[in-house]
Protein backbone atom coordinates (compact mmCIF):
# COMPACT_ATOMS: atom_id res chain seq x y z
CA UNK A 1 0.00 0.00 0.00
CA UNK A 2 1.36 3.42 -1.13
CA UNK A 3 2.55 5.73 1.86
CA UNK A 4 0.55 9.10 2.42
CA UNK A 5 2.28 12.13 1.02
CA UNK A 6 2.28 13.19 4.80
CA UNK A 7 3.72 10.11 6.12
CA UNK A 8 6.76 9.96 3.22
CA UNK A 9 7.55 13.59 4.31
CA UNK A 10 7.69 13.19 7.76
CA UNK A 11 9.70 10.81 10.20
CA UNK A 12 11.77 13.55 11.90
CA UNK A 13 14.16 12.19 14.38
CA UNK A 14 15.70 13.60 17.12
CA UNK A 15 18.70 15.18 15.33
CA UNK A 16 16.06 17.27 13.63
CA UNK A 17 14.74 18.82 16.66
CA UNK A 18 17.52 19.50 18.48
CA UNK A 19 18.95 21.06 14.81
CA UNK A 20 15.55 22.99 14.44
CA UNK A 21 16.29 24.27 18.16
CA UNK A 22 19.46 24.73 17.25
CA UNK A 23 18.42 27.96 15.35
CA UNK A 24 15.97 29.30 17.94
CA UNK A 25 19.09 28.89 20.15
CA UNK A 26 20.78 31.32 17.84
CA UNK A 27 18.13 33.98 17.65
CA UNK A 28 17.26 34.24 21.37
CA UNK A 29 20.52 34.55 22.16
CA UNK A 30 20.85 37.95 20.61
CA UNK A 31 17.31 38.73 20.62
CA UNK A 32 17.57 38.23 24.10
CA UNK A 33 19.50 41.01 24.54
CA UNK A 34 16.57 43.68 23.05
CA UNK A 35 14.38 41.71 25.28
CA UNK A 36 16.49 41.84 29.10
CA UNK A 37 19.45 44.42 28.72
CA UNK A 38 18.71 46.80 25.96
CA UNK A 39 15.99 48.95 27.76
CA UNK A 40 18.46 49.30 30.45
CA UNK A 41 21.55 50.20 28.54
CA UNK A 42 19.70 52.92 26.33
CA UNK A 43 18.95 54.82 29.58
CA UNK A 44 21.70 54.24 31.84
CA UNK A 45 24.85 53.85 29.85
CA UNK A 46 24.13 55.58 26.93
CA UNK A 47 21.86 58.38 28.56
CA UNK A 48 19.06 58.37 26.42
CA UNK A 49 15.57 59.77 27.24
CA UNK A 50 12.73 57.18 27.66
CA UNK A 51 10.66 59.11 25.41
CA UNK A 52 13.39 59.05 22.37
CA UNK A 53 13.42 55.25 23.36
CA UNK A 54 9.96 54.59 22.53
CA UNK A 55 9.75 57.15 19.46
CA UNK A 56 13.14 55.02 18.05
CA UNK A 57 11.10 51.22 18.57
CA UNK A 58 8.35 53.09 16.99
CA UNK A 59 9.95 53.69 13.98
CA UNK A 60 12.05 50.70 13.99
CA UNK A 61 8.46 48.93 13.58
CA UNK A 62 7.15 51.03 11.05
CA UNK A 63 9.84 50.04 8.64
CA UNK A 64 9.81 46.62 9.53
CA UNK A 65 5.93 47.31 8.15
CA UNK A 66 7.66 47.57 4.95
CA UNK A 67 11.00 45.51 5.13
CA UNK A 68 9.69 42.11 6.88
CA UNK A 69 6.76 41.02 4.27
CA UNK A 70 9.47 42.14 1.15
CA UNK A 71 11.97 39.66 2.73
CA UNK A 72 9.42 37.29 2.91
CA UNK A 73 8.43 37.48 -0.26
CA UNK A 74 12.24 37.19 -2.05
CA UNK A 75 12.55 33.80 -0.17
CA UNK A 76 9.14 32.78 -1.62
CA UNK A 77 10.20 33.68 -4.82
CA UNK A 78 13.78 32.18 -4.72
CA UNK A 79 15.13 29.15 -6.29
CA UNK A 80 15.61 26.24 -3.36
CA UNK A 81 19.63 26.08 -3.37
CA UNK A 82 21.50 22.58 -2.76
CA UNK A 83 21.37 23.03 0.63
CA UNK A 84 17.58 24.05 1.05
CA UNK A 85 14.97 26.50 0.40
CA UNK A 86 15.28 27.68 4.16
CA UNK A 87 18.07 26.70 6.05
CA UNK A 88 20.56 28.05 3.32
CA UNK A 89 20.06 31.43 4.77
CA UNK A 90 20.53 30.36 8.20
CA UNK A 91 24.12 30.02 7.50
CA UNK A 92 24.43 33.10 5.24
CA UNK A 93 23.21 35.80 7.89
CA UNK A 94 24.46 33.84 10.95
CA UNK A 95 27.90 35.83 10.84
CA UNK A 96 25.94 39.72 10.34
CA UNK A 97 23.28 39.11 12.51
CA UNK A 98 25.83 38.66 15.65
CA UNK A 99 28.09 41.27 14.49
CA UNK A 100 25.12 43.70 14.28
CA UNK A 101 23.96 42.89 18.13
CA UNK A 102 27.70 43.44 19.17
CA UNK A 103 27.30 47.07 17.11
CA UNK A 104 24.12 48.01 19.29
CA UNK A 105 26.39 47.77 22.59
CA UNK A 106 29.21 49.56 21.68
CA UNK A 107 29.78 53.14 23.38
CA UNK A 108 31.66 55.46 21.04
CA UNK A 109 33.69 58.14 23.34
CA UNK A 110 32.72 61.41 22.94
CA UNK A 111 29.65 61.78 21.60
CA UNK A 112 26.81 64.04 22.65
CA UNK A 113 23.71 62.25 23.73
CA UNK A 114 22.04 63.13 20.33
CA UNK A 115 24.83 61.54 18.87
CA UNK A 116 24.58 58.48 20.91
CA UNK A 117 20.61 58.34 19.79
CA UNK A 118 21.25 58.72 16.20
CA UNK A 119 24.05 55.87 16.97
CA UNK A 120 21.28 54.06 18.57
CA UNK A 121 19.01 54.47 15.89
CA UNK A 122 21.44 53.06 13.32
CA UNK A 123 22.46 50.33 14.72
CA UNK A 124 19.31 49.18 16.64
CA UNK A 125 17.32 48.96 12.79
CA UNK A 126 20.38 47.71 11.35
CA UNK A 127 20.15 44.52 13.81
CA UNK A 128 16.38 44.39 13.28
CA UNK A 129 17.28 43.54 9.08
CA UNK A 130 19.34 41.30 9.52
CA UNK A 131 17.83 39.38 12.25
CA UNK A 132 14.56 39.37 9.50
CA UNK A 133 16.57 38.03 7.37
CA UNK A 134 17.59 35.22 9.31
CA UNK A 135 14.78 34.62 11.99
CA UNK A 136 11.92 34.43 8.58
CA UNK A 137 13.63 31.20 6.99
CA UNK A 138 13.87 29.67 10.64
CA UNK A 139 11.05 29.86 11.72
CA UNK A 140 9.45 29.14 8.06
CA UNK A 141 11.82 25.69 7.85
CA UNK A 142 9.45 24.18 10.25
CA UNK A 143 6.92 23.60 7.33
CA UNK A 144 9.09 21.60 5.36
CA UNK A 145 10.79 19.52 7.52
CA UNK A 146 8.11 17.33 8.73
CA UNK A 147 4.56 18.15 7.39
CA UNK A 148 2.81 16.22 10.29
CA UNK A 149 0.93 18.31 13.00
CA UNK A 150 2.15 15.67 15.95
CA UNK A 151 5.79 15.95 14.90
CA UNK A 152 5.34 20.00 14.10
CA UNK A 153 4.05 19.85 17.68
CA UNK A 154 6.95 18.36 18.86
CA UNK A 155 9.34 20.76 17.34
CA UNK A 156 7.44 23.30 18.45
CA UNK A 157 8.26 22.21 22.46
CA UNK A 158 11.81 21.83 21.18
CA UNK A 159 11.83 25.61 19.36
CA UNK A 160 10.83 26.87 22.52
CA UNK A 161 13.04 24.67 24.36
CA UNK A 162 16.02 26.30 22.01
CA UNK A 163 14.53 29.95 23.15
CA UNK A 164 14.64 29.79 26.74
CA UNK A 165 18.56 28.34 26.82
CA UNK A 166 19.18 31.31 24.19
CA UNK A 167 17.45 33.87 26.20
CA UNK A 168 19.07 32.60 29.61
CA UNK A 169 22.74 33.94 28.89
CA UNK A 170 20.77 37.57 28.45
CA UNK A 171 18.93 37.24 31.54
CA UNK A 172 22.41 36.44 33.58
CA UNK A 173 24.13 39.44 32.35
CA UNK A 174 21.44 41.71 33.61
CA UNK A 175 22.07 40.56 36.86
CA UNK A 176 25.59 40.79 36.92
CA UNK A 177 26.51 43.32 34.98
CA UNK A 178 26.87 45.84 38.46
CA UNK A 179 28.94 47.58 39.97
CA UNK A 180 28.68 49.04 43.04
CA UNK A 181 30.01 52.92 43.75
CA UNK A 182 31.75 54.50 46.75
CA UNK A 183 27.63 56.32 47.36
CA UNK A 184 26.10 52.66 47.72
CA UNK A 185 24.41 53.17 44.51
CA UNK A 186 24.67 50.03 41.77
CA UNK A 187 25.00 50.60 38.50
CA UNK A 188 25.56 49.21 34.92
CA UNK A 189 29.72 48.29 34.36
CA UNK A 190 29.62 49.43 30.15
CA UNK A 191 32.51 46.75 30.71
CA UNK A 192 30.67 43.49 31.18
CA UNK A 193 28.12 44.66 29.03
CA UNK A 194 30.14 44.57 26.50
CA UNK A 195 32.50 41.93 27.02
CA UNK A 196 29.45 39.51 27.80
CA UNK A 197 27.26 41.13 24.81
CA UNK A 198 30.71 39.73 22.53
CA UNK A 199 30.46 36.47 24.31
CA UNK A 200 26.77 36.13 23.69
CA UNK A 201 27.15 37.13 19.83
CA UNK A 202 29.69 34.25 19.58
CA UNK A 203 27.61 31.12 21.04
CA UNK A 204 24.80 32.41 18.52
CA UNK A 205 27.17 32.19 15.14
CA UNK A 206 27.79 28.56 16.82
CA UNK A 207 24.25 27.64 17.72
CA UNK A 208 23.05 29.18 14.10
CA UNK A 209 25.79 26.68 12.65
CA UNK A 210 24.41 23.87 14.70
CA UNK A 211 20.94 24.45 13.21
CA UNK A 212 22.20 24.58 9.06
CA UNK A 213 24.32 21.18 10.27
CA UNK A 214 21.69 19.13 11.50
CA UNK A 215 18.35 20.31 10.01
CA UNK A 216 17.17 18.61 6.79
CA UNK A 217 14.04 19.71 4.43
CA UNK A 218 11.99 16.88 3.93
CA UNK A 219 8.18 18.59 2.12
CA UNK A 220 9.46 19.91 -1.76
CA UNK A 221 8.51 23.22 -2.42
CA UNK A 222 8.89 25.61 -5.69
CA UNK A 223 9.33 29.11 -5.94
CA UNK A 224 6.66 31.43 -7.14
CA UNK A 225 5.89 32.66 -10.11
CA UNK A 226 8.88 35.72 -11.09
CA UNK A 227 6.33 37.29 -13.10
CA UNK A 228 3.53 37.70 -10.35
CA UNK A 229 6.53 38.99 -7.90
CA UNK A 230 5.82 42.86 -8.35
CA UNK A 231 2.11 42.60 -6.86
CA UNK A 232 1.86 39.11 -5.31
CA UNK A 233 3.21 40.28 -1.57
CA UNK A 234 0.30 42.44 -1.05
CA UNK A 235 -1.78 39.78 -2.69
CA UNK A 236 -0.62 37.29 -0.18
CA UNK A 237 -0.72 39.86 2.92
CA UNK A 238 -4.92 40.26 1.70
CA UNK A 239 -5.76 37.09 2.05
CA UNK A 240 -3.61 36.72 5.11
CA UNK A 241 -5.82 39.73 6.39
CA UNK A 242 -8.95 37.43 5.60
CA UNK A 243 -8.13 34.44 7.70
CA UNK A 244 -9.43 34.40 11.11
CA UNK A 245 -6.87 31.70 12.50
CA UNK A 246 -3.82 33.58 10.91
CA UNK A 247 -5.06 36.95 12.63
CA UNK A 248 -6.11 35.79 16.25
CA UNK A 249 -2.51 33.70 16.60
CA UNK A 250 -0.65 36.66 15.26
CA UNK A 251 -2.38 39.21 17.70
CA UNK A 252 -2.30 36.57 20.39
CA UNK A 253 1.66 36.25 19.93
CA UNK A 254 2.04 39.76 19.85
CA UNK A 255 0.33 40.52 23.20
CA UNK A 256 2.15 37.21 24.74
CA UNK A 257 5.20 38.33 23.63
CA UNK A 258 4.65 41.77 25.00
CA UNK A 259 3.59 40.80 28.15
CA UNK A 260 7.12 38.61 27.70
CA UNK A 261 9.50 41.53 27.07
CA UNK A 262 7.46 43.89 29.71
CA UNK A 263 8.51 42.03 32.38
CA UNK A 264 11.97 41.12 31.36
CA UNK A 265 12.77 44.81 31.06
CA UNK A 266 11.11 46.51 33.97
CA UNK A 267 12.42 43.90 35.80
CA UNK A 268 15.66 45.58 36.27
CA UNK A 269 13.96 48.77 37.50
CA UNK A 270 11.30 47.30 39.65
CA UNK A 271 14.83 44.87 41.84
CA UNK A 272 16.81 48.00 41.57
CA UNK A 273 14.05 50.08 43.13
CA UNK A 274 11.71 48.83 44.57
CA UNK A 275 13.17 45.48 46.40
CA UNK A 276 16.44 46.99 46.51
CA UNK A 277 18.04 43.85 44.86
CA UNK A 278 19.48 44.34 41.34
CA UNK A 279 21.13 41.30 41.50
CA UNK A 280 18.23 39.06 42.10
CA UNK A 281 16.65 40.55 38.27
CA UNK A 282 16.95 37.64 36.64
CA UNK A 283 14.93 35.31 39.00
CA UNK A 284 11.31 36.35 38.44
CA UNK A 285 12.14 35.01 34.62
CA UNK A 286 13.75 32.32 35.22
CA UNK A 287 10.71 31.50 37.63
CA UNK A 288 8.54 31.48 34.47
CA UNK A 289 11.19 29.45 32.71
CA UNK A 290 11.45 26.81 35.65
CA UNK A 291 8.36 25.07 34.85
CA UNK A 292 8.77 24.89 30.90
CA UNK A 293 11.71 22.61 32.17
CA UNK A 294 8.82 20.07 33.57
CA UNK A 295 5.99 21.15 31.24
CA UNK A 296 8.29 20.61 28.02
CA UNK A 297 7.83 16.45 28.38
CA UNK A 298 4.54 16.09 28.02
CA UNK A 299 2.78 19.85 26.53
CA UNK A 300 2.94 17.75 22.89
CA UNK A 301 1.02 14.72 24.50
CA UNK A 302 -1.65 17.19 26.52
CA UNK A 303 -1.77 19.54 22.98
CA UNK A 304 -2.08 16.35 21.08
CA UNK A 305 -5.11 15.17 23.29
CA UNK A 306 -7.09 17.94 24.11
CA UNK A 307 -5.82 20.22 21.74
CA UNK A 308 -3.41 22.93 21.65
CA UNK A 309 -6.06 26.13 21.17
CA UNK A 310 -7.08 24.77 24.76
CA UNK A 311 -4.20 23.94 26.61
CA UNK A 312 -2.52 27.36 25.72
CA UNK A 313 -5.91 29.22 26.45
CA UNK A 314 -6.73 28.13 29.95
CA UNK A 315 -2.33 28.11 30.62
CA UNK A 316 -3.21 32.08 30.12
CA UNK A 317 -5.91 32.26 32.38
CA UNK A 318 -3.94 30.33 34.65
CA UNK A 319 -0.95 33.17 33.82
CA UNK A 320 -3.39 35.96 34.35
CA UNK A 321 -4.89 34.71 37.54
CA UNK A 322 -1.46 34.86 39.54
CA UNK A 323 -0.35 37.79 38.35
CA UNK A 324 -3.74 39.51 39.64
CA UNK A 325 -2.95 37.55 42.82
CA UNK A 326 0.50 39.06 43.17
CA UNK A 327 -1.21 42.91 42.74
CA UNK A 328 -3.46 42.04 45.48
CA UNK A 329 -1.04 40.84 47.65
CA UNK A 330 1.49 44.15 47.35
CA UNK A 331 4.10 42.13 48.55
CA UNK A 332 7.49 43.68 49.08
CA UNK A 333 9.15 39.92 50.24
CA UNK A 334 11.29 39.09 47.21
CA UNK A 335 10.78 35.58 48.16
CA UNK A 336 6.89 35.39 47.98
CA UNK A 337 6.66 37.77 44.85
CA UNK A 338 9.44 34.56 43.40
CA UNK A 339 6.54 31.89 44.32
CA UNK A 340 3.48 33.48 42.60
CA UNK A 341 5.89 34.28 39.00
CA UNK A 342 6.70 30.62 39.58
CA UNK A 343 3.34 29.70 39.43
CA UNK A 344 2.32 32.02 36.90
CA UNK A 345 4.96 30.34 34.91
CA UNK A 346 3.21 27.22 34.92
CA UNK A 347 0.09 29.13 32.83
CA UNK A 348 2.82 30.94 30.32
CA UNK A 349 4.88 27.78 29.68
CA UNK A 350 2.19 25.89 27.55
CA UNK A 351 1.97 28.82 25.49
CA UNK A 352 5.98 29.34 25.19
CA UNK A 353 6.06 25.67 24.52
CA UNK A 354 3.40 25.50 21.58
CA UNK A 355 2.77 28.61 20.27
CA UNK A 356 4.79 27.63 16.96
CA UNK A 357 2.89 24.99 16.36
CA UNK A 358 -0.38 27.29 16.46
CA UNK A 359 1.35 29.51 13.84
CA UNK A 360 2.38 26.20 11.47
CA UNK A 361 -1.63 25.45 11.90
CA UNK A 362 -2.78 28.50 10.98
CA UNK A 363 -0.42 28.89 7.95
CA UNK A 364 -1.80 25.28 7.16
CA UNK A 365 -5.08 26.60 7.71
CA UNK A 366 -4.28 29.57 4.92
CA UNK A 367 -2.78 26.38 2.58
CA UNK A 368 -5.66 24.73 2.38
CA UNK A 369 -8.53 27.00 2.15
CA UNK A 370 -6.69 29.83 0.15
CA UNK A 371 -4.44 27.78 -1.71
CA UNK A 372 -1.59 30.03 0.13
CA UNK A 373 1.92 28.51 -0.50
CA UNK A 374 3.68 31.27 0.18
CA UNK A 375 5.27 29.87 4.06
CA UNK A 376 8.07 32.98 3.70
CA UNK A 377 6.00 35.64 3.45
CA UNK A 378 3.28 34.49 6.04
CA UNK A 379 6.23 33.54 8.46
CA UNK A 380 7.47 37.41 7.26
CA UNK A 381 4.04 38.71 8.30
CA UNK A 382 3.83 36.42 11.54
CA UNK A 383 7.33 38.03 12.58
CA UNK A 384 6.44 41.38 12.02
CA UNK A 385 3.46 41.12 14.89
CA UNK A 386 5.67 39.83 17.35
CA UNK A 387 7.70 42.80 16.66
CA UNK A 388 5.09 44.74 16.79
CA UNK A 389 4.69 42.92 19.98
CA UNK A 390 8.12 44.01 21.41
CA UNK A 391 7.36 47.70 20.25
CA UNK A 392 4.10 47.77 22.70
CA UNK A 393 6.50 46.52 25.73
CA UNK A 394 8.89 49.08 24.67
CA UNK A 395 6.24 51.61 25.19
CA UNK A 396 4.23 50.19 28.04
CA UNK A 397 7.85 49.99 30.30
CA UNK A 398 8.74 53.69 29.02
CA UNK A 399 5.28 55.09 29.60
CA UNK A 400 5.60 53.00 33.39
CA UNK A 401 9.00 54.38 33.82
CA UNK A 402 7.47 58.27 33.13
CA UNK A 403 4.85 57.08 36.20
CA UNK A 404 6.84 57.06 38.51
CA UNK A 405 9.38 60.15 37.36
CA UNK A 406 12.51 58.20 35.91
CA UNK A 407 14.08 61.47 34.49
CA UNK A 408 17.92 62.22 33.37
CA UNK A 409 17.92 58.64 33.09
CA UNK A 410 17.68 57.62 36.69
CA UNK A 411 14.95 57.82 39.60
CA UNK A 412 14.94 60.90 41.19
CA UNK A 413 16.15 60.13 45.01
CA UNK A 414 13.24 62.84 45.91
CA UNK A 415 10.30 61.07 43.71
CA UNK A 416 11.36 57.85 45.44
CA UNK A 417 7.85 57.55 48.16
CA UNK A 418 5.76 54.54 49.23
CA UNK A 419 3.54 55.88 46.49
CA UNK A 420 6.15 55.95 43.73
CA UNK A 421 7.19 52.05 44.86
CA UNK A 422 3.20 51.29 44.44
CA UNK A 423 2.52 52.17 41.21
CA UNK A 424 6.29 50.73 39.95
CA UNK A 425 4.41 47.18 41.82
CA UNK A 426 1.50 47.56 40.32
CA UNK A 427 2.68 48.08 37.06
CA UNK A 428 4.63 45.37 37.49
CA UNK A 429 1.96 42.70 37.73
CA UNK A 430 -0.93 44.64 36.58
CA UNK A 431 0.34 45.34 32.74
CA UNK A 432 1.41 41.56 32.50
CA UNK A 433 -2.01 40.21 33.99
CA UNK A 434 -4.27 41.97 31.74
CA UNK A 435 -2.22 41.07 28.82
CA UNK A 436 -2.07 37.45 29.71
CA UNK A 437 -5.95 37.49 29.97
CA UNK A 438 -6.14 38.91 26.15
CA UNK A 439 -4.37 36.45 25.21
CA UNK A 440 -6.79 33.59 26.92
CA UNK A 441 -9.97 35.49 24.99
CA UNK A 442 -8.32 35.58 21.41
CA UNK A 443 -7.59 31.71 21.80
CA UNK A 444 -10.12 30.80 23.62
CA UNK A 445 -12.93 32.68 21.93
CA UNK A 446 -11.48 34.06 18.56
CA UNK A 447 -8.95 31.26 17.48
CA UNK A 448 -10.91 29.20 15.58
CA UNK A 449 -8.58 25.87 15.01
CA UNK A 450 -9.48 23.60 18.06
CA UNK A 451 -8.61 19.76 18.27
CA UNK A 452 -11.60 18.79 16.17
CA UNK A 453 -10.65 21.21 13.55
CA UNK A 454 -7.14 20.60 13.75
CA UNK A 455 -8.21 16.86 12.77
CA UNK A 456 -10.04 17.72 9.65
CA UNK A 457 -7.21 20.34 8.80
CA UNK A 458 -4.47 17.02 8.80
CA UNK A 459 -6.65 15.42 6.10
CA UNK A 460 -7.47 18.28 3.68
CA UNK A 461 -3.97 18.73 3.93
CA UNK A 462 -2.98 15.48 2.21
CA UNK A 463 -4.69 16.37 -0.81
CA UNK A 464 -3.29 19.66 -0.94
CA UNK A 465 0.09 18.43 -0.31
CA UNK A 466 -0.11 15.75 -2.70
CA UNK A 467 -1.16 18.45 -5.60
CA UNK A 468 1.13 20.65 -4.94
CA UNK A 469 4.17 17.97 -4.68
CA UNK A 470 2.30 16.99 -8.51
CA UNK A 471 2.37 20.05 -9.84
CA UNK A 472 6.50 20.39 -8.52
CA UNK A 473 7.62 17.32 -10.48
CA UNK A 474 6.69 18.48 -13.66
């Protein structure tokens, strides 16, 4: 009996997830930086005003509007080299993607702070390109290695496995990266910044090699049409626009990872301030890490049998529901506030763990009902939300940090009042928490591809894939 299209392109083996990983690895690594030490560096080392902060991420985002989807589209639209459609690039941008993190941290003597922000400015989009152009073929190389939903599941858990080693180095070097002065007061050593910023930048190149090495592209895809290439990206962003699974995953990564990057960068502020202990910044994330660690065995099994849409839905509600608990507590013991982000991290980690594998539905979703074979450009348009995500952090911490009068690029020892540590608490948990619970409605309510759908999906896909793998051999 002849073997399903589905079943002859899949059979991944454990090389291929740790390779897939491999690449998230890579790009958390340096992303990881924007997300934990960035925020901080801009206003403490470098001097520059919140509000120029959130004007530059701003900006940053609007030409990623324009950049991301065109990227997108050149990879649809390119020949697959020897090597692969996807993980070709990998090793191509691996190299300028580091070197352009390492740019964003380096302090050029003598310049005036406008200098420093035009500096900022430059470098900052620079590293936003190139990690585009490497972080759209990752994450689009999930739909062609394996074109099964189980095994896309599964490297789903291991992509997100790959993201919270990468972002760990990151979260470290916030927390270490102190000095304290003759006054008592701690502050950032430029120093270790940049010395561990270097060190970071170098495991990536390695970890981005790692992926290219031991990933392999099993599903055969062809380019599209040259001719079409002039109008077909806002074609394909149209009907991406039209499908309700595409939309509600996109807007529910964006607010996840938004909620994400809040926390990671107030963080420093809020253990600086506010608990006094700017060495312990790090915890609170790694207490939403901790139970991904546990969770990771068995989220593919749970997604697998009562669905993914649901066990990422209630995890935020479950996310949501601690944080809430942790603004009515107004705790100021480090250790308790610790506890409730651990068990909030128990919610979050389902969603960390399979939120690719919602996105590889929903572009599945756009395959089969729209006839959309364009994975780049989709991925392109999918990576441009979570930016958009880590824009709305940028502003939420900024507009938090105004709150509570962080001006000349440190609080004010005279604004520093019971009231002023409050709000920076309640910020803290508040921001996150309602978040969260967005996220919980858009899956649970808006998200339309539960486990019964997803079943029906698997088989409409066979036909499609069998076409399309038809219409490639001659």
């Amino acid at each position: 009996m002849e073997q399903s299209y589905i079943a002859r392109t899949s059979g991944i083996k454990g090389k291929d997830k740790i390779g897939y990983a491999m690449g998230d690895v890579g790009s958390c690594l340096v992303f990881g930086l924007v997300q934990s030490v960035l925020q901080k560096y801009y206003t403490d080392v470098l001097g520059i005003g919140v509000v120029s902060i959130m004007l530059m991420f701003i900006i940053a985002r609007i030409w990623d509007a324009v950049n991301d989807p065109i990227w997108g589209r050149i990879i649809d639209g390119a020949k697959a080299r020897p090597d692969g459609r996807y993980r070709h690039w990998v090793k191509v941008f691996a190299i300028p993607t580091a070197i352009a993190a390492v740019l964003m941290f380096v302090k050029i003597p003598g310049l005036t702070t406008g200098g420093y922000l035009v500096y900022a400015y430059v470098t900052y989009i620079l590293f936003g390109m190139l990690y585009t152009c490497i972080n759209i073929p990752n994450g689009s190389m999930a739909q062609v290695i394996t074109s099964d939903e189980k095994e896309r599941s599964s490297l789903s858990v291991f992509r997100s496995i790959g993201s919270t080693f990468g972002a760990m180095p990151a979260m470290a070097l916030i927390s270490l990266c102190y000095v304290k002065l003759a006054d008592g007061r701690s502050v950032m050593s430029y120093q270790k910044i940049l010395v561990g910023v270097i060190a970071i930048a170098v495991l990536s190149v390695i970890a981005y090699f790692l992926c290219y090495a031991w990933s392999k592209e099993r599903v055969e895809t062809k380019p599209a049409p040259k001719e079409k290439n002039a109008g077909k990206t806002l074609e394909v962003i149209k009907t991406l626009l039209k499908s309700r699974p595409f939309l509600a995953v996109c807007f529910a990564s964006m607010l996840f990872l938004a909620a994400q990057m809040f926390a990671q960068s107030y963080y420093s502020y809020l253990f600086n301030y506010y608990f006094e202990k700017p060495g312990f910044t790090m915890f609170p994330t790694v207490c939403q890490y901790l139970p991904v660690a546990v969770i990771m065995f068995f989220a593919g099994k749970l997604g697998n049998k009562f669905g993914r849409r649901e066990v990422c839905a209630y995890g935020m509600l479950v996310a949501g529901a601690f944080n809430l608990v942790l603004y009515l507590m107004g705790t100021k013991n480090v250790w308790l506030y610790l506890l409730v982000c651990l068990m909030s991290g128990i919610g979050t980690a389902f969603m960390f763990l399979l939120v690719w594998a919602l996105a590889t539905d929903a572009i599945d979703y756009n395959e089969v009902n729209f006839g959309l074979h364009d994975e780049a450009t989709s991925y392109a348009f999918y990576s441009f939300m979570r930016k958009l995500g880590q824009t709305v952090a940028a502003v939420l911490v900024n507009m938090a940090l105004l709150r509570i009068g962080y001006t000349d690029n440190v609080l004010n020892t005279a604004n520093i009042n019971d009231a002023t540590l409050k709000r920076m608490y309640a910020d803290s948990v508040l921001i996150p928490a309602v978040l969260f619970l967005l996220v919980f409605v858009i899956l649970r309510f808006i998200y339309p591809l539960g486990k019964k759908k997803i079943a029906e999906l698997q088989v409409q896909k066979e036909e499609t894939l069998r076409k399309l793998h038809e219409g490639a051999q001659q």
